[in-house]
Protein backbone atom coordinates (compact mmCIF):
# COMPACT_ATOMS: atom_id res chain seq x y z
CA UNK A 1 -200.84 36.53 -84.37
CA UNK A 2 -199.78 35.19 -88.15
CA UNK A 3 -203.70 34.91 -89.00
CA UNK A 4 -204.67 38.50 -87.47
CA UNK A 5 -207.29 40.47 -89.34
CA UNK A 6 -206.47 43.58 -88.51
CA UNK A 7 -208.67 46.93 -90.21
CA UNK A 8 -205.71 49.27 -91.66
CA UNK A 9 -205.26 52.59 -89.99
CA UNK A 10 -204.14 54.92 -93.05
CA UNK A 11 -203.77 57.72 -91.00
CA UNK A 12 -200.34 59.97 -91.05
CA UNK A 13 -198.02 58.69 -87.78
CA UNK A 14 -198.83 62.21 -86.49
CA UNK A 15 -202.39 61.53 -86.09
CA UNK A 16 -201.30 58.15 -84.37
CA UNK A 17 -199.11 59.15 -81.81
CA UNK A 18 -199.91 61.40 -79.47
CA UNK A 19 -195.72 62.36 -78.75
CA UNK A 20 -192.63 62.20 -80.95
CA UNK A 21 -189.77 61.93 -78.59
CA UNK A 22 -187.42 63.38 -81.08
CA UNK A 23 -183.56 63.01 -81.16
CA UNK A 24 -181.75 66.21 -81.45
CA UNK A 25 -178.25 65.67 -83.53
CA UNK A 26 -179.13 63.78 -87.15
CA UNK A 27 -182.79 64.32 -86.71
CA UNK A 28 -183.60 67.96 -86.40
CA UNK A 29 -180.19 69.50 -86.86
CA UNK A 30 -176.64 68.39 -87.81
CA UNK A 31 -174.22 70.62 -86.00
CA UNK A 32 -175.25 74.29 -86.19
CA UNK A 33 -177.51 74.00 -89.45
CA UNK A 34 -180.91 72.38 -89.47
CA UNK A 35 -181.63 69.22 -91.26
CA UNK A 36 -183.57 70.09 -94.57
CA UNK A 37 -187.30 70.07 -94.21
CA UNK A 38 -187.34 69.27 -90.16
CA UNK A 39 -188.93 72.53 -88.79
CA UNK A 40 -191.71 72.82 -91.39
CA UNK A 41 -192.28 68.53 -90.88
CA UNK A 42 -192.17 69.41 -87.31
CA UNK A 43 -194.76 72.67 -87.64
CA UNK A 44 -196.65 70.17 -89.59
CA UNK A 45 -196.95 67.53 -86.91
CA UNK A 46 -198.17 70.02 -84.39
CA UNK A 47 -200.76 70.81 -86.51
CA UNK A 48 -201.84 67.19 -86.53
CA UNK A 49 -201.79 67.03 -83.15
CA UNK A 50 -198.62 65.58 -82.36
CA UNK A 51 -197.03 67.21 -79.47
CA UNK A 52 -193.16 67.26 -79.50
CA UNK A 53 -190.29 66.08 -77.05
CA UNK A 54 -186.93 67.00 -77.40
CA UNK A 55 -184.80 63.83 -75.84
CA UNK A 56 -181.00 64.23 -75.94
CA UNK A 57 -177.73 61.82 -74.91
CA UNK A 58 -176.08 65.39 -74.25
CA UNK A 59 -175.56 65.81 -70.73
CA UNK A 60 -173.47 69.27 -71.43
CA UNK A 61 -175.50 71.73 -72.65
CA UNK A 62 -179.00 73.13 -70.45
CA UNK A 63 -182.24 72.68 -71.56
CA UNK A 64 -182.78 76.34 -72.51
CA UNK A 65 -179.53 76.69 -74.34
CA UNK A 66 -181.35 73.43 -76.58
CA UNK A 67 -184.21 75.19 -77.08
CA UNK A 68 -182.92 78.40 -77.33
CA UNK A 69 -180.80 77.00 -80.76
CA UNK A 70 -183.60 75.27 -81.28
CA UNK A 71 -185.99 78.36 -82.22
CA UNK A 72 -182.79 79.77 -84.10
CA UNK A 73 -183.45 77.41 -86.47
CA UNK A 74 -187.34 77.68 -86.67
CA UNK A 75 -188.41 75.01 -84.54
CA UNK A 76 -190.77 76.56 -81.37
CA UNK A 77 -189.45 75.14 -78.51
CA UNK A 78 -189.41 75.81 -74.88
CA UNK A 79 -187.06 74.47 -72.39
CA UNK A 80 -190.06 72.34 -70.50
CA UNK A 81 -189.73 70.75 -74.41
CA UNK A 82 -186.30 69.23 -73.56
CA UNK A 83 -185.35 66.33 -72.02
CA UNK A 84 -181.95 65.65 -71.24
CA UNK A 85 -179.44 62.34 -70.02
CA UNK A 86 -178.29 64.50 -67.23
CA UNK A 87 -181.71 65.15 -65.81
CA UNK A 88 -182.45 61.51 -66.29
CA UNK A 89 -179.32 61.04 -64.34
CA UNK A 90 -180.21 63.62 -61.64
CA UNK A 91 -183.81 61.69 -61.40
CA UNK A 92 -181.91 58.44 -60.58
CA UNK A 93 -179.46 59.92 -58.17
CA UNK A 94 -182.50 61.74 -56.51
CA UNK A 95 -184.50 58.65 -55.94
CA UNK A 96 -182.07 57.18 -53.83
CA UNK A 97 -180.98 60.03 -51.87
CA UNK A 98 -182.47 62.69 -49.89
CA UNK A 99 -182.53 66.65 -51.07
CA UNK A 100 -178.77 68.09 -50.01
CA UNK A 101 -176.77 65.14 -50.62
CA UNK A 102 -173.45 65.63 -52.33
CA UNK A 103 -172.68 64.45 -55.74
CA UNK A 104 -169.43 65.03 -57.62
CA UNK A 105 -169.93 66.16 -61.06
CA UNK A 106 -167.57 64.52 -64.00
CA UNK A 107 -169.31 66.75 -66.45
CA UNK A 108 -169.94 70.02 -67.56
CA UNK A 109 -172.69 72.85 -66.38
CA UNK A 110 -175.68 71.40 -68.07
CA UNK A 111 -175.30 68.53 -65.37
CA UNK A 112 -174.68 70.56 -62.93
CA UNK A 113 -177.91 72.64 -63.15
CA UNK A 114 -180.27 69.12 -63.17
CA UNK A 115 -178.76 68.06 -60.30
CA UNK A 116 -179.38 71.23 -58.76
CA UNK A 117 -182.74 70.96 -59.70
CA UNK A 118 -183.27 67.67 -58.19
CA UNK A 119 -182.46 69.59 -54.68
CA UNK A 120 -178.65 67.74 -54.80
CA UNK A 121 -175.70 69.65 -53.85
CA UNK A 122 -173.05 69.11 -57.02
CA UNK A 123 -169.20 68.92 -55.49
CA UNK A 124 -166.16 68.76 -57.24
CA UNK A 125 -163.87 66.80 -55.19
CA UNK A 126 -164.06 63.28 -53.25
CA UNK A 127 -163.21 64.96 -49.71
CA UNK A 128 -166.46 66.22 -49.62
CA UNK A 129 -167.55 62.64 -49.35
CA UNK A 130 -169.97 62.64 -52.50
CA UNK A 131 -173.03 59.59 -51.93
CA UNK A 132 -172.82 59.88 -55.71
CA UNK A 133 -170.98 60.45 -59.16
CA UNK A 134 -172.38 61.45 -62.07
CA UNK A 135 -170.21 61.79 -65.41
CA UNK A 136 -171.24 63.36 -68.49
CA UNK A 137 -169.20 64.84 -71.36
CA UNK A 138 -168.11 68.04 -70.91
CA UNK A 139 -165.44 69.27 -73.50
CA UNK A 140 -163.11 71.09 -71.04
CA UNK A 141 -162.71 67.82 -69.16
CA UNK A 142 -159.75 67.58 -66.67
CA UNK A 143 -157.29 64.25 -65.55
CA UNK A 144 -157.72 66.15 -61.91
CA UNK A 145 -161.64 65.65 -62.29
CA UNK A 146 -161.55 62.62 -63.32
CA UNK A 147 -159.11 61.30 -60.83
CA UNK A 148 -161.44 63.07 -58.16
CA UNK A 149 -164.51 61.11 -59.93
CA UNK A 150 -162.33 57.96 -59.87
CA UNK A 151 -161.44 58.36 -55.78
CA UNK A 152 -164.97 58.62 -54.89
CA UNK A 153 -165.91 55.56 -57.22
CA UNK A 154 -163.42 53.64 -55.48
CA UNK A 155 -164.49 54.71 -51.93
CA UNK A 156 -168.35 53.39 -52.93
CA UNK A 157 -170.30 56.32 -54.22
CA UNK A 158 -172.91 55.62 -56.39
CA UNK A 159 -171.33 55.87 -60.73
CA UNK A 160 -173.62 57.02 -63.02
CA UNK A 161 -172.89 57.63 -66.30
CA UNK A 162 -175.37 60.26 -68.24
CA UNK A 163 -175.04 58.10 -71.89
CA UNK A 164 -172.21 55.57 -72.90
CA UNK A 165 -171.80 56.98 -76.34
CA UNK A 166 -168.02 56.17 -77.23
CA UNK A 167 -167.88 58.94 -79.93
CA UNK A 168 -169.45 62.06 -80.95
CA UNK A 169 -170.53 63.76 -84.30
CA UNK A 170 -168.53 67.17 -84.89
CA UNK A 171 -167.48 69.16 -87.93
CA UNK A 172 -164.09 67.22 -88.12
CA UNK A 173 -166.08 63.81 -87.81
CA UNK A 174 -166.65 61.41 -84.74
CA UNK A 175 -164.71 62.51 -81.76
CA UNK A 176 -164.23 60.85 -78.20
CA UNK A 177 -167.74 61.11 -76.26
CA UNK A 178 -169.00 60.23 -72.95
CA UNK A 179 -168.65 56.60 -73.11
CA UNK A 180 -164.89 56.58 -74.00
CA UNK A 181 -164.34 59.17 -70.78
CA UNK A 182 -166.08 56.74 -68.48
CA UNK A 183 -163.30 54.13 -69.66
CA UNK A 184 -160.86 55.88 -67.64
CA UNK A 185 -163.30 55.51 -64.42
CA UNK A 186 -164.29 51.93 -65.28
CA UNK A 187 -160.87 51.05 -65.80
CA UNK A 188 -159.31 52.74 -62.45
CA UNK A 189 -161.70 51.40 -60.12
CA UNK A 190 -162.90 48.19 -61.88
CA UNK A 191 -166.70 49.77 -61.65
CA UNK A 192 -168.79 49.77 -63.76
CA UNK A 193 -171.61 52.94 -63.92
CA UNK A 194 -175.67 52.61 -64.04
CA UNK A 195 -175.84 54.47 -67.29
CA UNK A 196 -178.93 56.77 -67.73
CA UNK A 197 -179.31 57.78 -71.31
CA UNK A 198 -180.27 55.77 -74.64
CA UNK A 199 -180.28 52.90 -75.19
CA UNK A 200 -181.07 52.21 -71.14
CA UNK A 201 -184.47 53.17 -69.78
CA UNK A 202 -183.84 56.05 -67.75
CA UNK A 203 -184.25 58.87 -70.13
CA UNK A 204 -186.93 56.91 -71.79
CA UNK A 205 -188.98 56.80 -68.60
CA UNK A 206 -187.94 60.23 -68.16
CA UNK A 207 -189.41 61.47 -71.26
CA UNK A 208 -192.61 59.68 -70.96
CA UNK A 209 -193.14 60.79 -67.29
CA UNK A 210 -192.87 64.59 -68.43
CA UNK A 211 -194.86 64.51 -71.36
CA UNK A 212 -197.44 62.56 -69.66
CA UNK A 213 -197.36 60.11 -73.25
CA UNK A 214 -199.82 57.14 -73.58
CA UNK A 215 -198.83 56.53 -76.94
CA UNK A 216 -195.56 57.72 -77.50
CA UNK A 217 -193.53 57.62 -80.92
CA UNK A 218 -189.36 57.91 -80.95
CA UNK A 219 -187.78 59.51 -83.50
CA UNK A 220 -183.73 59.36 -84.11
CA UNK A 221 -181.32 58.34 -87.13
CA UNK A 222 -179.34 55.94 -84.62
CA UNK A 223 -180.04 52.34 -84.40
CA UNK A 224 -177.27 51.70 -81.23
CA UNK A 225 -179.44 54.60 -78.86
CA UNK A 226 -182.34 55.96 -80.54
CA UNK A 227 -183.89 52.35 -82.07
CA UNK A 228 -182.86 50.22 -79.51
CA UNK A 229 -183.76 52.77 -76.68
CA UNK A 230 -187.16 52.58 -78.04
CA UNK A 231 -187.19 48.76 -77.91
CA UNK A 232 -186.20 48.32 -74.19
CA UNK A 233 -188.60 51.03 -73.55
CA UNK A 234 -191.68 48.74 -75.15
CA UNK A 235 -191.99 52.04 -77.70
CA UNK A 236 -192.44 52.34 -81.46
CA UNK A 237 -189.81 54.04 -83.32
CA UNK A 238 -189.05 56.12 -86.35
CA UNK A 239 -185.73 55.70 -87.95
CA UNK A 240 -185.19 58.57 -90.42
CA UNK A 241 -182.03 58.56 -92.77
CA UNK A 242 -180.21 61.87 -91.91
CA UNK A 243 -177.81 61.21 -89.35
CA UNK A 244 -175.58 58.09 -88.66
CA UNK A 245 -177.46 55.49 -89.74
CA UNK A 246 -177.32 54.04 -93.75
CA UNK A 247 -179.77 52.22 -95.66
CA UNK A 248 -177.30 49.30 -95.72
CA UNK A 249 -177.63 49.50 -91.41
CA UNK A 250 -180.80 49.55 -91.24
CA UNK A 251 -180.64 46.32 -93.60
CA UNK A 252 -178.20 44.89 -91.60
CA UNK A 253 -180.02 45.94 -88.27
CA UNK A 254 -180.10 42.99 -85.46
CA UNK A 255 -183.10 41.99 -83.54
CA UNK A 256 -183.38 44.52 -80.85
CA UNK A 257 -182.38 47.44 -82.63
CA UNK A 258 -185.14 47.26 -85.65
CA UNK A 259 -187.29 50.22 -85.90
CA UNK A 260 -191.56 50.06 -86.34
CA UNK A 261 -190.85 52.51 -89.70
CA UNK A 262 -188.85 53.52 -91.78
CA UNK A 263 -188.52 57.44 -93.73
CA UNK A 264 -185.95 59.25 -95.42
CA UNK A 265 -186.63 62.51 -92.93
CA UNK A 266 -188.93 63.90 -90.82
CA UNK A 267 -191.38 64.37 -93.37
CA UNK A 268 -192.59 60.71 -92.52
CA UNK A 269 -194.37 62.01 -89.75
CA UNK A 270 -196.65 63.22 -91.97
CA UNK A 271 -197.31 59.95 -94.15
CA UNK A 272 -198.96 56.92 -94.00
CA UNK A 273 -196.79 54.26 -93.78
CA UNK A 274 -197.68 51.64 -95.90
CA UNK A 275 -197.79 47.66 -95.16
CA UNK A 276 -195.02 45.47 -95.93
CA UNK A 277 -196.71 42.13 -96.17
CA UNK A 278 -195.50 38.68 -96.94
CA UNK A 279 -196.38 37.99 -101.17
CA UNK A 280 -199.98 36.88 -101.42
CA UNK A 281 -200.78 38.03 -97.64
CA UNK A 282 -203.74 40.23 -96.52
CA UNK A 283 -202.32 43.83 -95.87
CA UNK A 284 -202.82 44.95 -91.93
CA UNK A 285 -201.27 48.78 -92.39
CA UNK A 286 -199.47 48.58 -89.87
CA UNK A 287 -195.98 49.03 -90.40
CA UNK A 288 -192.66 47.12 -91.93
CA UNK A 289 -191.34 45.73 -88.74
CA UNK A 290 -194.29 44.68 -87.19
CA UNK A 291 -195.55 42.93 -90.79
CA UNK A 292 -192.46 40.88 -91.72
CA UNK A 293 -192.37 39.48 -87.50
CA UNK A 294 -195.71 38.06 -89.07
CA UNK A 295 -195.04 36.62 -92.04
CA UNK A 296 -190.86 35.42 -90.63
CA UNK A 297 -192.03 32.26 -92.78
CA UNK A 298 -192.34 33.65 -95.95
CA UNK A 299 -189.79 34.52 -98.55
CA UNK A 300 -191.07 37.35 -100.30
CA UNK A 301 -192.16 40.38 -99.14
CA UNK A 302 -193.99 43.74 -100.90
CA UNK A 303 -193.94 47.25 -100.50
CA UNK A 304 -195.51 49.97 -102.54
CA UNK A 305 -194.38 48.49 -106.06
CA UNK A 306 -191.22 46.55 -104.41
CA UNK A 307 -190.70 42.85 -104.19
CA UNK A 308 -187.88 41.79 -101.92
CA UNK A 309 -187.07 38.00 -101.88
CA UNK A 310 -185.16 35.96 -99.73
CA UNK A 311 -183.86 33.01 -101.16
CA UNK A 312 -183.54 29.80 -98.80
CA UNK A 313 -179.92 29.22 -97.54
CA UNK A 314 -177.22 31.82 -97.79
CA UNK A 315 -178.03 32.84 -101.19
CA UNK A 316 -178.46 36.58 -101.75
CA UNK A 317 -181.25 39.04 -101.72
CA UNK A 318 -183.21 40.00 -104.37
CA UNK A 319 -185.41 43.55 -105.68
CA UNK A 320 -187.77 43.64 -108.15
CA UNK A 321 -189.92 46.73 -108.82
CA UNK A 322 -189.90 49.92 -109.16
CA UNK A 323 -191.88 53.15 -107.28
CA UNK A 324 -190.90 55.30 -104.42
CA UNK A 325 -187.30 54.48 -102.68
CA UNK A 326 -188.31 54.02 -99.63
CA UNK A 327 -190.86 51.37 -100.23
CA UNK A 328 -188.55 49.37 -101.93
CA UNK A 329 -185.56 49.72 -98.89
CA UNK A 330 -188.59 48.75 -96.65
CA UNK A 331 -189.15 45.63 -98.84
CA UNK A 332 -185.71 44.60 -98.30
CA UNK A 333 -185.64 45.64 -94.57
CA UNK A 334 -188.77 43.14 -94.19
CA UNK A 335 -186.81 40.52 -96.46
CA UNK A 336 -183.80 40.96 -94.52
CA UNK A 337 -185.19 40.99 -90.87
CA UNK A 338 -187.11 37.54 -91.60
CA UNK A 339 -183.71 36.18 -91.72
CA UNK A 340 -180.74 35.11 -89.13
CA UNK A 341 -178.08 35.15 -91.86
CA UNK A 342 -177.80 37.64 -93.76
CA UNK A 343 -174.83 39.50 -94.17
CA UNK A 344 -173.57 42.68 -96.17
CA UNK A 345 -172.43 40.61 -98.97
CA UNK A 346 -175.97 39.07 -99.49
CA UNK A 347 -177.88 42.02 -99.27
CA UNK A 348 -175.94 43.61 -101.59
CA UNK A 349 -177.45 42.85 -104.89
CA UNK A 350 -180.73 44.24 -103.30
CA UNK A 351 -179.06 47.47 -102.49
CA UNK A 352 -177.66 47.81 -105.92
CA UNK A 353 -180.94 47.30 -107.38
CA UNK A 354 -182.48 49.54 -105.28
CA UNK A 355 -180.19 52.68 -106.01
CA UNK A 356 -179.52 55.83 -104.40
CA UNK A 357 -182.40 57.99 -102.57
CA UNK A 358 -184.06 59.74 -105.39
């Protein structure tokens, strides 16, 4: 409600929430190395309180091997901690067919164990008259698997796709993921697959059904799976700055995909977040997303020692201020998001003013 009185809550998010459904790649680690600061933040958020979910879009790797890299790198986790696309998939598969059914598996072993574990029976060829498919990315992927995959779609089994991410981060940059191996499906047989990982519901519902969350918090650097997962899923959301996503996205990000908070890492767990509010407006604590969806009249908006303007028409964006970075991209977030029009080009002059992350 625009006239809300609301009392602040100045409390760190990890005394808020009582789970961070984390994002793996971007978030906690980038490849084989850990992201700077993540597993003391994360230590840190335990010790609030905050218990800690590990949800993935890779279908390819187990649970245990995630957590087993994951403790490599100084983060305690156990393979309970994990939750996968493929076991979403094998959740949605097992709700609609009984313990021993066949399903032919696009994918690689990490897909093949949660399937087992939902009592299926993974096949790998469409004369064993799979009821389903599921596909996930598995590197060593085969034209012979996926013509088998492609047979059975066209013969009725149930598709489903673990995530529909067309590309995936590796040392050489984005390669071909998931999504862009399900093309070959979609396009053979003209189906399309019930996809179960972010941004779609299944692994969300997943996640919250093991951890048993009432107030759960997601966590990723991805505005396309993690933010907009979070969304469909009713859930606040963290978008931290170490993966994929740019100041200038997050900016730029469309209704849907607009995350509760903003941080540079995963040290915002452990901070306040402080209002953005509409100039001249009472202060509610409660966030930069939720603040400027109040105050979508107004034309200025304040953060910390940031002033972010939005000019009427197509006119550009404006900073004033000075104080901690973050504040001030959360000003222009609020500025930006109160707006249908703004483009790159327009937000521009705010992103110069603002600077680089210091």
């Amino acid at each position: 409600m625009p006239n809300e009185t609301r009392v602040p809550d100045t409390r760190a998010l990890a005394a808020r929430y009582d789970v961070a459904l984390l994002d793996l790649d971007g978030v906690v680690y980038s490849g084989p190395e850990a992201i700077p600061g993540a597993a003391p933040a994360l230590a840190a958020a335990r010790e609030a309180g905050m218990r800690l979910a590990f949800v993935t879009n890779n279908a390819s790797r187990s649970p245990s091997a995630i957590a087993e890299q994951l403790r490599r790198l100084g983060v305690p986790a156990a393979s309970s901690d994990v939750v996968t696309s493929a076991q979403a998939a094998a959740t949605l598969i097992a709700s609609r067919f009984p313990p021993g059914s066949p399903v032919l598996v696009a994918g690689a072993m990490g897909l093949r164990l949660a399937l087992r574990e939902r009592g299926l029976r993974p096949v790998s060829v469409a004369a064993d008259q799979p009821v389903a498919v599921a596909q996930g990315y598995a590197p060593d992927m085969s034209y012979g698997l996926l013509a088998e995959a492609g047979v059975a779609v066209r013969d009725g089994a149930f598709f489903v796709a673990t995530n529909s991410d067309s590309t995936l981060p590796t040392p050489r940059g984005p390669q071909p993921g998931n999504g862009s191996l399900v093309q070959v499906i979609i396009t053979a047989t003209g189906k399309q697959p019930v996809v179960a990982g972010k941004p779609e519901t299944p692994l969300h519902a997943e996640a919250v059904a093991r951890t048993g969350a009432k107030r759960p918090l997601v966590v990723g650097d991805r505005l396309d799976t993690d933010i907009e997962g979070a969304v469909r899923g009713g859930a606040d959301s963290l978008l931290v700055l170490t993966g994929v996503t740019t100041p200038l996205d997050a900016v730029l990000a469309p209704a849907g995909r607009r995350p509760t908070y903003l941080a540079g890492d995963l040290g915002g767990l452990l901070e306040h977040q402080p209002p953005v509010r509409p100039r001249d407006a009472r202060a509610d604590g409660d966030g930069a997303a939720r603040d400027q969806g109040r105050g979508a009249a107004a034309s200025t908006f304040r953060c910390g020692g940031w002033e972010a303007q939005r000019p009427a028409g197509p006119a550009p964006l404006k900073l004033t201020g000075d104080g901690a970075w973050i504040d001030g991209l959360r000003a222009v977030c609020a500025a930006a998001w109160s707006s249908q029009q703004i483009t790159a080009d327009m937000a521009d002059p705010a992103m110069q003013a603002l600077g680089e992350p210091g």
